[in-house]
C-alpha atoms as a PDB file:
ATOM      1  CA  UNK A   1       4.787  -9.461  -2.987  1.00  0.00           C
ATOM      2  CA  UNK A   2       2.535  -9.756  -5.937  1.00  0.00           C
ATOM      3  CA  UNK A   3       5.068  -9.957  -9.062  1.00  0.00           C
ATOM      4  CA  UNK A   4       3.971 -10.063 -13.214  1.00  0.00           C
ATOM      5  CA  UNK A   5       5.876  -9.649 -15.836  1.00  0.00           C
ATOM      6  CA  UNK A   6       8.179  -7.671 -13.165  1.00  0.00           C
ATOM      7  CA  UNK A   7      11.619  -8.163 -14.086  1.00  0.00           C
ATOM      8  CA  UNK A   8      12.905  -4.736 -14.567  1.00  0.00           C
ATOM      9  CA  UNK A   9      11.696  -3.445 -11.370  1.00  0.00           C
ATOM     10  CA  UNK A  10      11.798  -6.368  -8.732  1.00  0.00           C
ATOM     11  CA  UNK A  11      15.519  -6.510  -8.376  1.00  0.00           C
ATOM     12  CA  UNK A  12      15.032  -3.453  -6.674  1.00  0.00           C
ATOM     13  CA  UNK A  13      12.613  -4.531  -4.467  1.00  0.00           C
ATOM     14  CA  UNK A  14      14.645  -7.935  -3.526  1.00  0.00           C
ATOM     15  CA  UNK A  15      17.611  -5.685  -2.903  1.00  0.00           C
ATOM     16  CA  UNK A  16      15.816  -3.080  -0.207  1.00  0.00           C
ATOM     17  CA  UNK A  17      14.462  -6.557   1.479  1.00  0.00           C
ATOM     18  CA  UNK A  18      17.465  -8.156   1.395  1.00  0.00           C
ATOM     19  CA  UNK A  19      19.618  -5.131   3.404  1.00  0.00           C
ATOM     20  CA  UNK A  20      17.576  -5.170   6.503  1.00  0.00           C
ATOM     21  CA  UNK A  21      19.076  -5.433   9.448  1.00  0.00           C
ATOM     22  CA  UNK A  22      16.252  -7.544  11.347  1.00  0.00           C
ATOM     23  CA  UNK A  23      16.344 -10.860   9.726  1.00  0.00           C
ATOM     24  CA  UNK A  24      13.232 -12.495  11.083  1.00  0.00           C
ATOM     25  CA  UNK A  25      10.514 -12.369   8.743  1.00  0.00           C
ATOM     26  CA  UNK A  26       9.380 -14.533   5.386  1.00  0.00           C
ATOM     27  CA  UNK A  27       8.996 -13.317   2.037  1.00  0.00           C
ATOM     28  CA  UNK A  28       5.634 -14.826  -0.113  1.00  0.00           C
ATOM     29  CA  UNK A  29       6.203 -14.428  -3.926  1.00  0.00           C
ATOM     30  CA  UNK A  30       2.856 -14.549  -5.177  1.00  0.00           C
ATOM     31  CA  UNK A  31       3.542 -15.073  -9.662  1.00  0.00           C
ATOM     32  CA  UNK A  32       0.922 -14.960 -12.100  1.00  0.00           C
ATOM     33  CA  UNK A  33       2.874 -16.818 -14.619  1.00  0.00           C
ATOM     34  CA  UNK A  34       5.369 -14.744 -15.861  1.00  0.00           C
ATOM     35  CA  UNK A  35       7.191 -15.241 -19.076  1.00  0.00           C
ATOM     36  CA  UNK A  36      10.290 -12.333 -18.682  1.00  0.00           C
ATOM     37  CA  UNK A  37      13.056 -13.281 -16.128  1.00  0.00           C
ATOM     38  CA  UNK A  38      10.550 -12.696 -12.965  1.00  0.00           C
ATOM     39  CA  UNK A  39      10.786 -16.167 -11.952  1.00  0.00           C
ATOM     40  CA  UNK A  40      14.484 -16.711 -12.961  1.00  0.00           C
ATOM     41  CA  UNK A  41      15.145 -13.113 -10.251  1.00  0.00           C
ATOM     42  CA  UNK A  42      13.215 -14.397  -7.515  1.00  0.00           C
ATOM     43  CA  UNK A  43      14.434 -18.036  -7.013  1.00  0.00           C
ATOM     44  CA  UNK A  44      17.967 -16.433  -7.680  1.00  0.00           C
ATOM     45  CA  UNK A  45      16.845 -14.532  -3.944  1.00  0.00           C
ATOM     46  CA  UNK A  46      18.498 -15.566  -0.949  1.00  0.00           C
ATOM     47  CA  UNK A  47      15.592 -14.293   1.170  1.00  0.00           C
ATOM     48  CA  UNK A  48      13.612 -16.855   3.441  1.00  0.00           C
ATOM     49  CA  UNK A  49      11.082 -17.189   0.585  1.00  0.00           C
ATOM     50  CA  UNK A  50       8.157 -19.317  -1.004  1.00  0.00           C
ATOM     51  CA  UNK A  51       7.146 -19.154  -4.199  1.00  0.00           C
ATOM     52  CA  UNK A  52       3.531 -19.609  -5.361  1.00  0.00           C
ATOM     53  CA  UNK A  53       3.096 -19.762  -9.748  1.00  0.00           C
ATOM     54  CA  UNK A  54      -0.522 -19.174 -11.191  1.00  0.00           C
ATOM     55  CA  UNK A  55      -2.969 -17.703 -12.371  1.00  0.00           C
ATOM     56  CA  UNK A  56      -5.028 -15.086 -10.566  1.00  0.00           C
ATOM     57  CA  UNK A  57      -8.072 -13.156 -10.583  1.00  0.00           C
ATOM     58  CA  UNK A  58      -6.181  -9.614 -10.248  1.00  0.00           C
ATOM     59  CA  UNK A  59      -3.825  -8.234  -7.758  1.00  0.00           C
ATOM     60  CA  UNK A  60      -5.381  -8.426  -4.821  1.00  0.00           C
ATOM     61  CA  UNK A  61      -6.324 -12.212  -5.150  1.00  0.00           C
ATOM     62  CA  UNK A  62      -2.749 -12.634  -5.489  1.00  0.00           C
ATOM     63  CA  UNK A  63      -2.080 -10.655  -2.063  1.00  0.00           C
ATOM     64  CA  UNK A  64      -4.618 -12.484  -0.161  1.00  0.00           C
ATOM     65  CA  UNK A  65      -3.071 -16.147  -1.820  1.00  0.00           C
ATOM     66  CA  UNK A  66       0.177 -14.741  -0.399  1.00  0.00           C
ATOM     67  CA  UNK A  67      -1.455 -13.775   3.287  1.00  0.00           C
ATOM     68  CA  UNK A  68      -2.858 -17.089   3.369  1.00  0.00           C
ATOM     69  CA  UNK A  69       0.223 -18.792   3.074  1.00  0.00           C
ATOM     70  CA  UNK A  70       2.003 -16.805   5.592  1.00  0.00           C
ATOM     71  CA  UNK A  71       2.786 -17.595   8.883  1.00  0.00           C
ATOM     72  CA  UNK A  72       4.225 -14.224  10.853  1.00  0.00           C
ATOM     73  CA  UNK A  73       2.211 -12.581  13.653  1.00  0.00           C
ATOM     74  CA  UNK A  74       2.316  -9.588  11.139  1.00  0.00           C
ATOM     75  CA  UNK A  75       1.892  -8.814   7.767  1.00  0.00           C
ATOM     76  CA  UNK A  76       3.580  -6.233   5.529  1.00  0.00           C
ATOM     77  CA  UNK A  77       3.044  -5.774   1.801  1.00  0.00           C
ATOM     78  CA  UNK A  78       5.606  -4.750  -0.637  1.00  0.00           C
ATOM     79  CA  UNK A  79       4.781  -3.976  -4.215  1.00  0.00           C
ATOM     80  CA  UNK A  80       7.533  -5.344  -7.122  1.00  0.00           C
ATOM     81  CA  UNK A  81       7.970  -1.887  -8.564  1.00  0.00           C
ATOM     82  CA  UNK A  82       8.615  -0.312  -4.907  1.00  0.00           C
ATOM     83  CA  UNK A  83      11.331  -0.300  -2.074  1.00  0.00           C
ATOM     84  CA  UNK A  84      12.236  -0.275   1.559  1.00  0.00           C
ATOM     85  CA  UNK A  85      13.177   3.490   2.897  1.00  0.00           C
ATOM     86  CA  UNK A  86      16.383   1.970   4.493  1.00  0.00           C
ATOM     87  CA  UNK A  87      17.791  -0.995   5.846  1.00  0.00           C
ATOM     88  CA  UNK A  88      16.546  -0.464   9.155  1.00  0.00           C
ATOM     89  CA  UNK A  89      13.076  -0.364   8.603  1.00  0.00           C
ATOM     90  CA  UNK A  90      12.344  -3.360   9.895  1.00  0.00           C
ATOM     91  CA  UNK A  91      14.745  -3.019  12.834  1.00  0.00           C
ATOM     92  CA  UNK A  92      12.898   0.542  13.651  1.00  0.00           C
ATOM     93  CA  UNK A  93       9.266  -1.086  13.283  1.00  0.00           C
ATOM     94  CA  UNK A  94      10.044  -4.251  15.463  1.00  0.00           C
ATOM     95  CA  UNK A  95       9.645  -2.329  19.306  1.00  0.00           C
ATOM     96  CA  UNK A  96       6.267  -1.397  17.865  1.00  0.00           C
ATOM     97  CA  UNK A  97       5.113  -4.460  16.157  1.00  0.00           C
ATOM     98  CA  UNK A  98       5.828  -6.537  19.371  1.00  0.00           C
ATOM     99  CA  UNK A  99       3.247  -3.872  21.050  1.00  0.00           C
ATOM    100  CA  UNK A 100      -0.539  -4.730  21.805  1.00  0.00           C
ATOM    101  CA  UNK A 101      -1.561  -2.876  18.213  1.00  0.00           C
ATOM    102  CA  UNK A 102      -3.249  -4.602  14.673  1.00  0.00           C
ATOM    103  CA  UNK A 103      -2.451  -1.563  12.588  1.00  0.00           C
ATOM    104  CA  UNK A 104       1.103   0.029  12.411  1.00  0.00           C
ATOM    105  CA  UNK A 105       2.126   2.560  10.181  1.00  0.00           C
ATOM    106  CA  UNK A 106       4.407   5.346   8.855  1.00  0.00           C
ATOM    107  CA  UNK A 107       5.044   7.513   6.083  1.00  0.00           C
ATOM    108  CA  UNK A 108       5.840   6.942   2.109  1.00  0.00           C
ATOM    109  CA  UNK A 109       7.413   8.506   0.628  1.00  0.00           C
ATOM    110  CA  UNK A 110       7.563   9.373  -3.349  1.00  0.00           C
ATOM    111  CA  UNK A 111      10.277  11.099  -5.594  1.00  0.00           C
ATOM    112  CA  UNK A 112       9.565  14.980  -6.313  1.00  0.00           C
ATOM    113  CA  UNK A 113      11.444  17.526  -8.345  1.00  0.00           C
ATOM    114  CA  UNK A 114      14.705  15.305  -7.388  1.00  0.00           C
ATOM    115  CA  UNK A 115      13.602  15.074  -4.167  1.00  0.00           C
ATOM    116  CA  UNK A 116      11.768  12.604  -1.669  1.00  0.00           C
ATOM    117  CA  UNK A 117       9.007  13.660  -0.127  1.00  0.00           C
ATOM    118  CA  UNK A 118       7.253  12.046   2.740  1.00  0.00           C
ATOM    119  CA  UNK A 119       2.991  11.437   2.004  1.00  0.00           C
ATOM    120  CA  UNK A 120       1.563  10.102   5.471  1.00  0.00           C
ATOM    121  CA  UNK A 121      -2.376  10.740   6.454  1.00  0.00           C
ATOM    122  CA  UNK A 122      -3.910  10.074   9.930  1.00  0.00           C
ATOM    123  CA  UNK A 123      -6.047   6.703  10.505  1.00  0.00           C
ATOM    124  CA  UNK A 124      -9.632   7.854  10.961  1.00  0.00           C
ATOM    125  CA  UNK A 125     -13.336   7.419   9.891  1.00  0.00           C
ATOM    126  CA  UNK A 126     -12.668  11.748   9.168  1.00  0.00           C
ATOM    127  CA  UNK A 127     -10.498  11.149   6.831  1.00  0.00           C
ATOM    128  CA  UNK A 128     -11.559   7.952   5.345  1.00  0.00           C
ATOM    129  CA  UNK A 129     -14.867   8.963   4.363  1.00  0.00           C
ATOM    130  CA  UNK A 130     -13.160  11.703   2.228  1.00  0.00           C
ATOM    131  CA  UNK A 131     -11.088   9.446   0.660  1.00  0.00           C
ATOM    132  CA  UNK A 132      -7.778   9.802   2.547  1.00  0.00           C
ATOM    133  CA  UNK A 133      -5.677   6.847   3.905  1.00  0.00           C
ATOM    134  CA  UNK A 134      -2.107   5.769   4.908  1.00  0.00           C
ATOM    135  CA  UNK A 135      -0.849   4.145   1.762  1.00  0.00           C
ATOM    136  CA  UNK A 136      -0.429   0.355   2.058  1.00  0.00           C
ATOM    137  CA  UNK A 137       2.989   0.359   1.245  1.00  0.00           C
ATOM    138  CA  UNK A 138       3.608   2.080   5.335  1.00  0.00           C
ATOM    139  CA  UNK A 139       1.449  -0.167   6.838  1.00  0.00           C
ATOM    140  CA  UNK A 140       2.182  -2.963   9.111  1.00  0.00           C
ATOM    141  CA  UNK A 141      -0.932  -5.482   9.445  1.00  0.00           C
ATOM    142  CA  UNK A 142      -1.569  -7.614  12.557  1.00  0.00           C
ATOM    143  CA  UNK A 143      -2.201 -11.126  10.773  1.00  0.00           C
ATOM    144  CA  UNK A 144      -5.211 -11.366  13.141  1.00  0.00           C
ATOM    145  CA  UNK A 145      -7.017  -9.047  11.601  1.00  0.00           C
ATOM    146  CA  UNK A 146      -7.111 -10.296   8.245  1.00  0.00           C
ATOM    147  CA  UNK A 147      -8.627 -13.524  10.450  1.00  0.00           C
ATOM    148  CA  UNK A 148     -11.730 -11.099  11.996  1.00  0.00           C
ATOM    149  CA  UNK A 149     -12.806  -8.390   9.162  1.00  0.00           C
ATOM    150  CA  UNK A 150     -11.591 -10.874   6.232  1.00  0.00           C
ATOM    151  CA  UNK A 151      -9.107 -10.711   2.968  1.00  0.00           C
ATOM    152  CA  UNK A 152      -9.370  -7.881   0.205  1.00  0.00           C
ATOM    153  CA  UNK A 153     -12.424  -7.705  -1.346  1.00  0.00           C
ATOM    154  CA  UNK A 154     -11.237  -9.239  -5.331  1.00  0.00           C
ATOM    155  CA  UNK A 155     -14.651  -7.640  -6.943  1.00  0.00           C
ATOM    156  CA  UNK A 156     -12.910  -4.140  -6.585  1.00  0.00           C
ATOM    157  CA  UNK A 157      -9.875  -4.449  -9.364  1.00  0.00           C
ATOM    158  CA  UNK A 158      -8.089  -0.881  -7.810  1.00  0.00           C
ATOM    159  CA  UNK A 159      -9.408  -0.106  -4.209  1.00  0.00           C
ATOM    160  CA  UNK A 160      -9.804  -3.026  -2.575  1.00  0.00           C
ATOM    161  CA  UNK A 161      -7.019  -2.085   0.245  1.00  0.00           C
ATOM    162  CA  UNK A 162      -9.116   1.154   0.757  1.00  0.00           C
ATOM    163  CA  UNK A 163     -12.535  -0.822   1.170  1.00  0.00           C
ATOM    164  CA  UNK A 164     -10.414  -3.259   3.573  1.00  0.00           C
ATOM    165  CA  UNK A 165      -9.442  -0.266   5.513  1.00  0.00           C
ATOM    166  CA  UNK A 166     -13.082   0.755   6.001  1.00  0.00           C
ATOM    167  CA  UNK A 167     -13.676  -2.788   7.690  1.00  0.00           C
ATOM    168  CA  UNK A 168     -10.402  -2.469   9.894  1.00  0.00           C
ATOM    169  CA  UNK A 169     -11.811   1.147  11.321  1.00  0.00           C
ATOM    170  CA  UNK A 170     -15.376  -0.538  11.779  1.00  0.00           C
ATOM    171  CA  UNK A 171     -13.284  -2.781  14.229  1.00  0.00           C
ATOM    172  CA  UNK A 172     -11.813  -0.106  16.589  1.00  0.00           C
ATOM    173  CA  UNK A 173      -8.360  -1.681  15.938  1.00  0.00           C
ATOM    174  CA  UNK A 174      -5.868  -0.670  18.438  1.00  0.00           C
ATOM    175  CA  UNK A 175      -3.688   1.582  15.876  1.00  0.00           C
ATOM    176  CA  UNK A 176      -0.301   3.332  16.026  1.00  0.00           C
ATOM    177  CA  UNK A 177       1.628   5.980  13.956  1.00  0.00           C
ATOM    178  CA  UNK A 178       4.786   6.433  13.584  1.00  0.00           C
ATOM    179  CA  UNK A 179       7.249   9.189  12.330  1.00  0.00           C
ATOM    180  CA  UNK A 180       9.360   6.987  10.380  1.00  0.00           C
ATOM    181  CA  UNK A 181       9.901   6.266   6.400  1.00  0.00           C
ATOM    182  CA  UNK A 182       8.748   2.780   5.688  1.00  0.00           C
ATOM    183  CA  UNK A 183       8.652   2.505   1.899  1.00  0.00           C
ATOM    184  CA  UNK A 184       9.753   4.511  -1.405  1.00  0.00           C
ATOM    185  CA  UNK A 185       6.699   4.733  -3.735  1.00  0.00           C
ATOM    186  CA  UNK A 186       8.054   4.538  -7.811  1.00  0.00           C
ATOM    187  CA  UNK A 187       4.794   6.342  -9.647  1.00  0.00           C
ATOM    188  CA  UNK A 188       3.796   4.399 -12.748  1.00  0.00           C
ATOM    189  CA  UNK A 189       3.269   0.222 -11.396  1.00  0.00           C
ATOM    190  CA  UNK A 190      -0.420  -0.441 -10.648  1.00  0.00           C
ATOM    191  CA  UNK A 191      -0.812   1.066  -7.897  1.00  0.00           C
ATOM    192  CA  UNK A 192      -0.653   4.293  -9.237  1.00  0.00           C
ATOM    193  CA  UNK A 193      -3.360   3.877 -11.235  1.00  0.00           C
ATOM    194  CA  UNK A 194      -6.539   5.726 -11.885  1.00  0.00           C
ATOM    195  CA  UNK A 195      -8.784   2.621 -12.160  1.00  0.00           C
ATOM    196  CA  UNK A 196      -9.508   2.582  -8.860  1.00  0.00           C
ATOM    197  CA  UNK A 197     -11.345   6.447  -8.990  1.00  0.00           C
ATOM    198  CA  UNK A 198     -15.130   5.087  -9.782  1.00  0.00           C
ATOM    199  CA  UNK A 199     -14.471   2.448  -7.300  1.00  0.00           C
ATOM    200  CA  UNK A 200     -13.705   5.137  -4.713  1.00  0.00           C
ATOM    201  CA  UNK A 201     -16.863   6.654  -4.984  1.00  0.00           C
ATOM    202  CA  UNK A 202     -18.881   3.108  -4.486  1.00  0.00           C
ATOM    203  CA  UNK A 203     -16.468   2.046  -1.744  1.00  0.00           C
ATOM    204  CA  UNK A 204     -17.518   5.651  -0.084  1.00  0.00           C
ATOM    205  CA  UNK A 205     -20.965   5.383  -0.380  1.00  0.00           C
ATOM    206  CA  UNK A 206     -21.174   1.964   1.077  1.00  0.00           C
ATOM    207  CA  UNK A 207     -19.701   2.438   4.143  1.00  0.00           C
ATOM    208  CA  UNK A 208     -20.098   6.231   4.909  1.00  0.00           C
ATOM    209  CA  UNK A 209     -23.516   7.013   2.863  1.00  0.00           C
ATOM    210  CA  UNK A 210     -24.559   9.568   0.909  1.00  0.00           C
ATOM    211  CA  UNK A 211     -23.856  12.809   1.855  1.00  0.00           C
ATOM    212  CA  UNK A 212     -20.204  11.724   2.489  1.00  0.00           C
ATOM    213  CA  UNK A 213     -20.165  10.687  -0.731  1.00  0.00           C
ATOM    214  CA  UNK A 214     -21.794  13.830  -2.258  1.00  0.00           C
ATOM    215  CA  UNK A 215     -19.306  16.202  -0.358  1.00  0.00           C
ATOM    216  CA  UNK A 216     -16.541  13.548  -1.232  1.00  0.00           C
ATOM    217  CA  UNK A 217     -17.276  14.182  -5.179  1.00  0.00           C
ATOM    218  CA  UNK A 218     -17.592  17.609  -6.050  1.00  0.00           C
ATOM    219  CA  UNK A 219     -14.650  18.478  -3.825  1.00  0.00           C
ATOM    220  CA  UNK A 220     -11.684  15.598  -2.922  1.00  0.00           C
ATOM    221  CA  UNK A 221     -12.408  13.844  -6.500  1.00  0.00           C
ATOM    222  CA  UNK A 222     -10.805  17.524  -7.969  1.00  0.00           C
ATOM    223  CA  UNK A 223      -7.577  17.038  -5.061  1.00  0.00           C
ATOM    224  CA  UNK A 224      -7.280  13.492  -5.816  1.00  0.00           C
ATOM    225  CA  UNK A 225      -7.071  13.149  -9.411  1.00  0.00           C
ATOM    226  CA  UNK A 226      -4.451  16.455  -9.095  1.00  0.00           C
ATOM    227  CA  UNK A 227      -2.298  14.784  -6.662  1.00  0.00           C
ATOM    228  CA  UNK A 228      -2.029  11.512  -8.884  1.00  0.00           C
ATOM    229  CA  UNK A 229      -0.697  13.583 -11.764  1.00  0.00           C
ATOM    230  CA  UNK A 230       1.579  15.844  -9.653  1.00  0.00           C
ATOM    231  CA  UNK A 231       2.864  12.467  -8.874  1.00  0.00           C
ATOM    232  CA  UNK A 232       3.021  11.090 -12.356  1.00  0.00           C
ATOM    233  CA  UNK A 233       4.992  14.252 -12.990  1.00  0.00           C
ATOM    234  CA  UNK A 234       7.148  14.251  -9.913  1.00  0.00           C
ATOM    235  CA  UNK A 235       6.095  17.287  -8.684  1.00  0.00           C
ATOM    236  CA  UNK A 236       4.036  15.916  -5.120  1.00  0.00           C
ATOM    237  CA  UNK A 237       6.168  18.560  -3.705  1.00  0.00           C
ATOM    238  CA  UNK A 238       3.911  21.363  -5.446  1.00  0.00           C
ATOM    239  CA  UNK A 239       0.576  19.733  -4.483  1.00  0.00           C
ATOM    240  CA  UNK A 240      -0.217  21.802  -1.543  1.00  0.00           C
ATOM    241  CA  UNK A 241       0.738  25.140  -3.614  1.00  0.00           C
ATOM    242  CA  UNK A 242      -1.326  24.237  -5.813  1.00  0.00           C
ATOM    243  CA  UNK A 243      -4.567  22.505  -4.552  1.00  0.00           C
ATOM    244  CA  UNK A 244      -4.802  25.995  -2.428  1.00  0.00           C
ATOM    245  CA  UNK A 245      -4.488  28.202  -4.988  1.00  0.00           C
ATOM    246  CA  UNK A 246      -7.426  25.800  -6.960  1.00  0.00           C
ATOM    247  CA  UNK A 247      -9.580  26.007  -4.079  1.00  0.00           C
ATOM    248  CA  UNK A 248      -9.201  29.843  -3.711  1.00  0.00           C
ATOM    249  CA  UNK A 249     -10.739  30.286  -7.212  1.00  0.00           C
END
């Protein structure tokens, strides 16, 4: 868990770890120096933890100090300003984890209207080369894997875990999907960001070429920048509704 400056949100976060039912796993604080009560909240944890303070070049430098320093047979990663689905998520993923797969995942889900609504895609070079991926905070990495296609890529500030995915499919990974809630996304932390748009579009183009790229940006840019307001606005639930009446136009 990457943490900043994250003191009104990781509490949370802690909390949803701390309920699980399964107990075996480790907890990596990566800091970049923070001067609210970040630091004060997470040595206050009773979690099997470590630690690690400094400076880093961006977020995802900070997830690949923490997946370095790890030591499970997988890796999951939680963002500060997110939460566990339940207690038993862990307890439900387990069966599957101790499986012959380096990719498990399952749905997030994100507040809507007052209501929590479940966003999961299908692993595939289809849908990646639109664009479309599970959402890191439902996946379940194989720490192996990091070991044969490498860490996150720190040049890309917003989409390096959607360039990393594009090496993982490359790899014919042994993959599994599951109908379960792994994590509640909370719009508004980093990773719902838009910084990571233009990156798309190079990310795309690199490993799919061009004319995935050129039906990617006249078409899913349009879906993707209206499903990051929707969710801004808490109204994911409306997305579909809406993105086919656009299209119908």
């Amino acid at each position: 868990m990457a943490t900043y400056n994250s003191e009104k949100t990781v509490a949370r976060a802690i909390k949803s770890l701390d309920s699980q039912t399964f107990k075996g796993f480790e907890v990596i604080f990566v800091d970049k120096n923070s001067s609210d009560g970040t630091e004060k909240i997470l040595k206050k944890s009773k979690l099997n933890k470590f630690i690690i303070r400094g400076e880093d070049r961006g977020i995802y430098d900070a997830m690949n100090k923490g997946i370095s320093h790890s030591s499970g047979k997988f890796v999951y990663i939680l963002n500060s300003d997110d939460e566990l689905y339940d207690k038993k998520v862990f307890e439900n993923m387990v069966p599957f984890l101790r499986q012959d797969y380096n990719f498990v995942y399952g749905a997030t889900v994100v507040p809507s209207s007052g209501k929590l609504v479940s966003e999961s895609y299908d692993f595939n070079v289809s849908l990646l080369s639109r664009g479309l991926f599970p959402a890191q905070q439902c996946i379940f990495y194989k720490r192996n894997l990091f070991s044969s296609v490498g860490l996150f890529d720190i040049s890309y500030k917003s989409a390096a875990d959607f360039e990393f995915l594009c090496r993982v499919i490359a790899s014919n990974p042994k993959i599994k999907r599951l109908d379960l809630r792994v994590c509640i996304f909370h719009p508004g932390g980093f990773s719902g960001n838009n910084i990571g748009f233009f990156e798309l579009q190079k990310i795309i183009r690199k490993h799919f070429g061009f004319f995935s790229y050129f039906k990617w940006k006249y078409k899913i840019v349009i879906k993707t920048l209206l499903r990051s307001l929707l969710t801004k606005l808490g109204l994911i639930g409306s997305y579909r509704k809406i993105k086919k009446l656009i299209f119908k136009l």
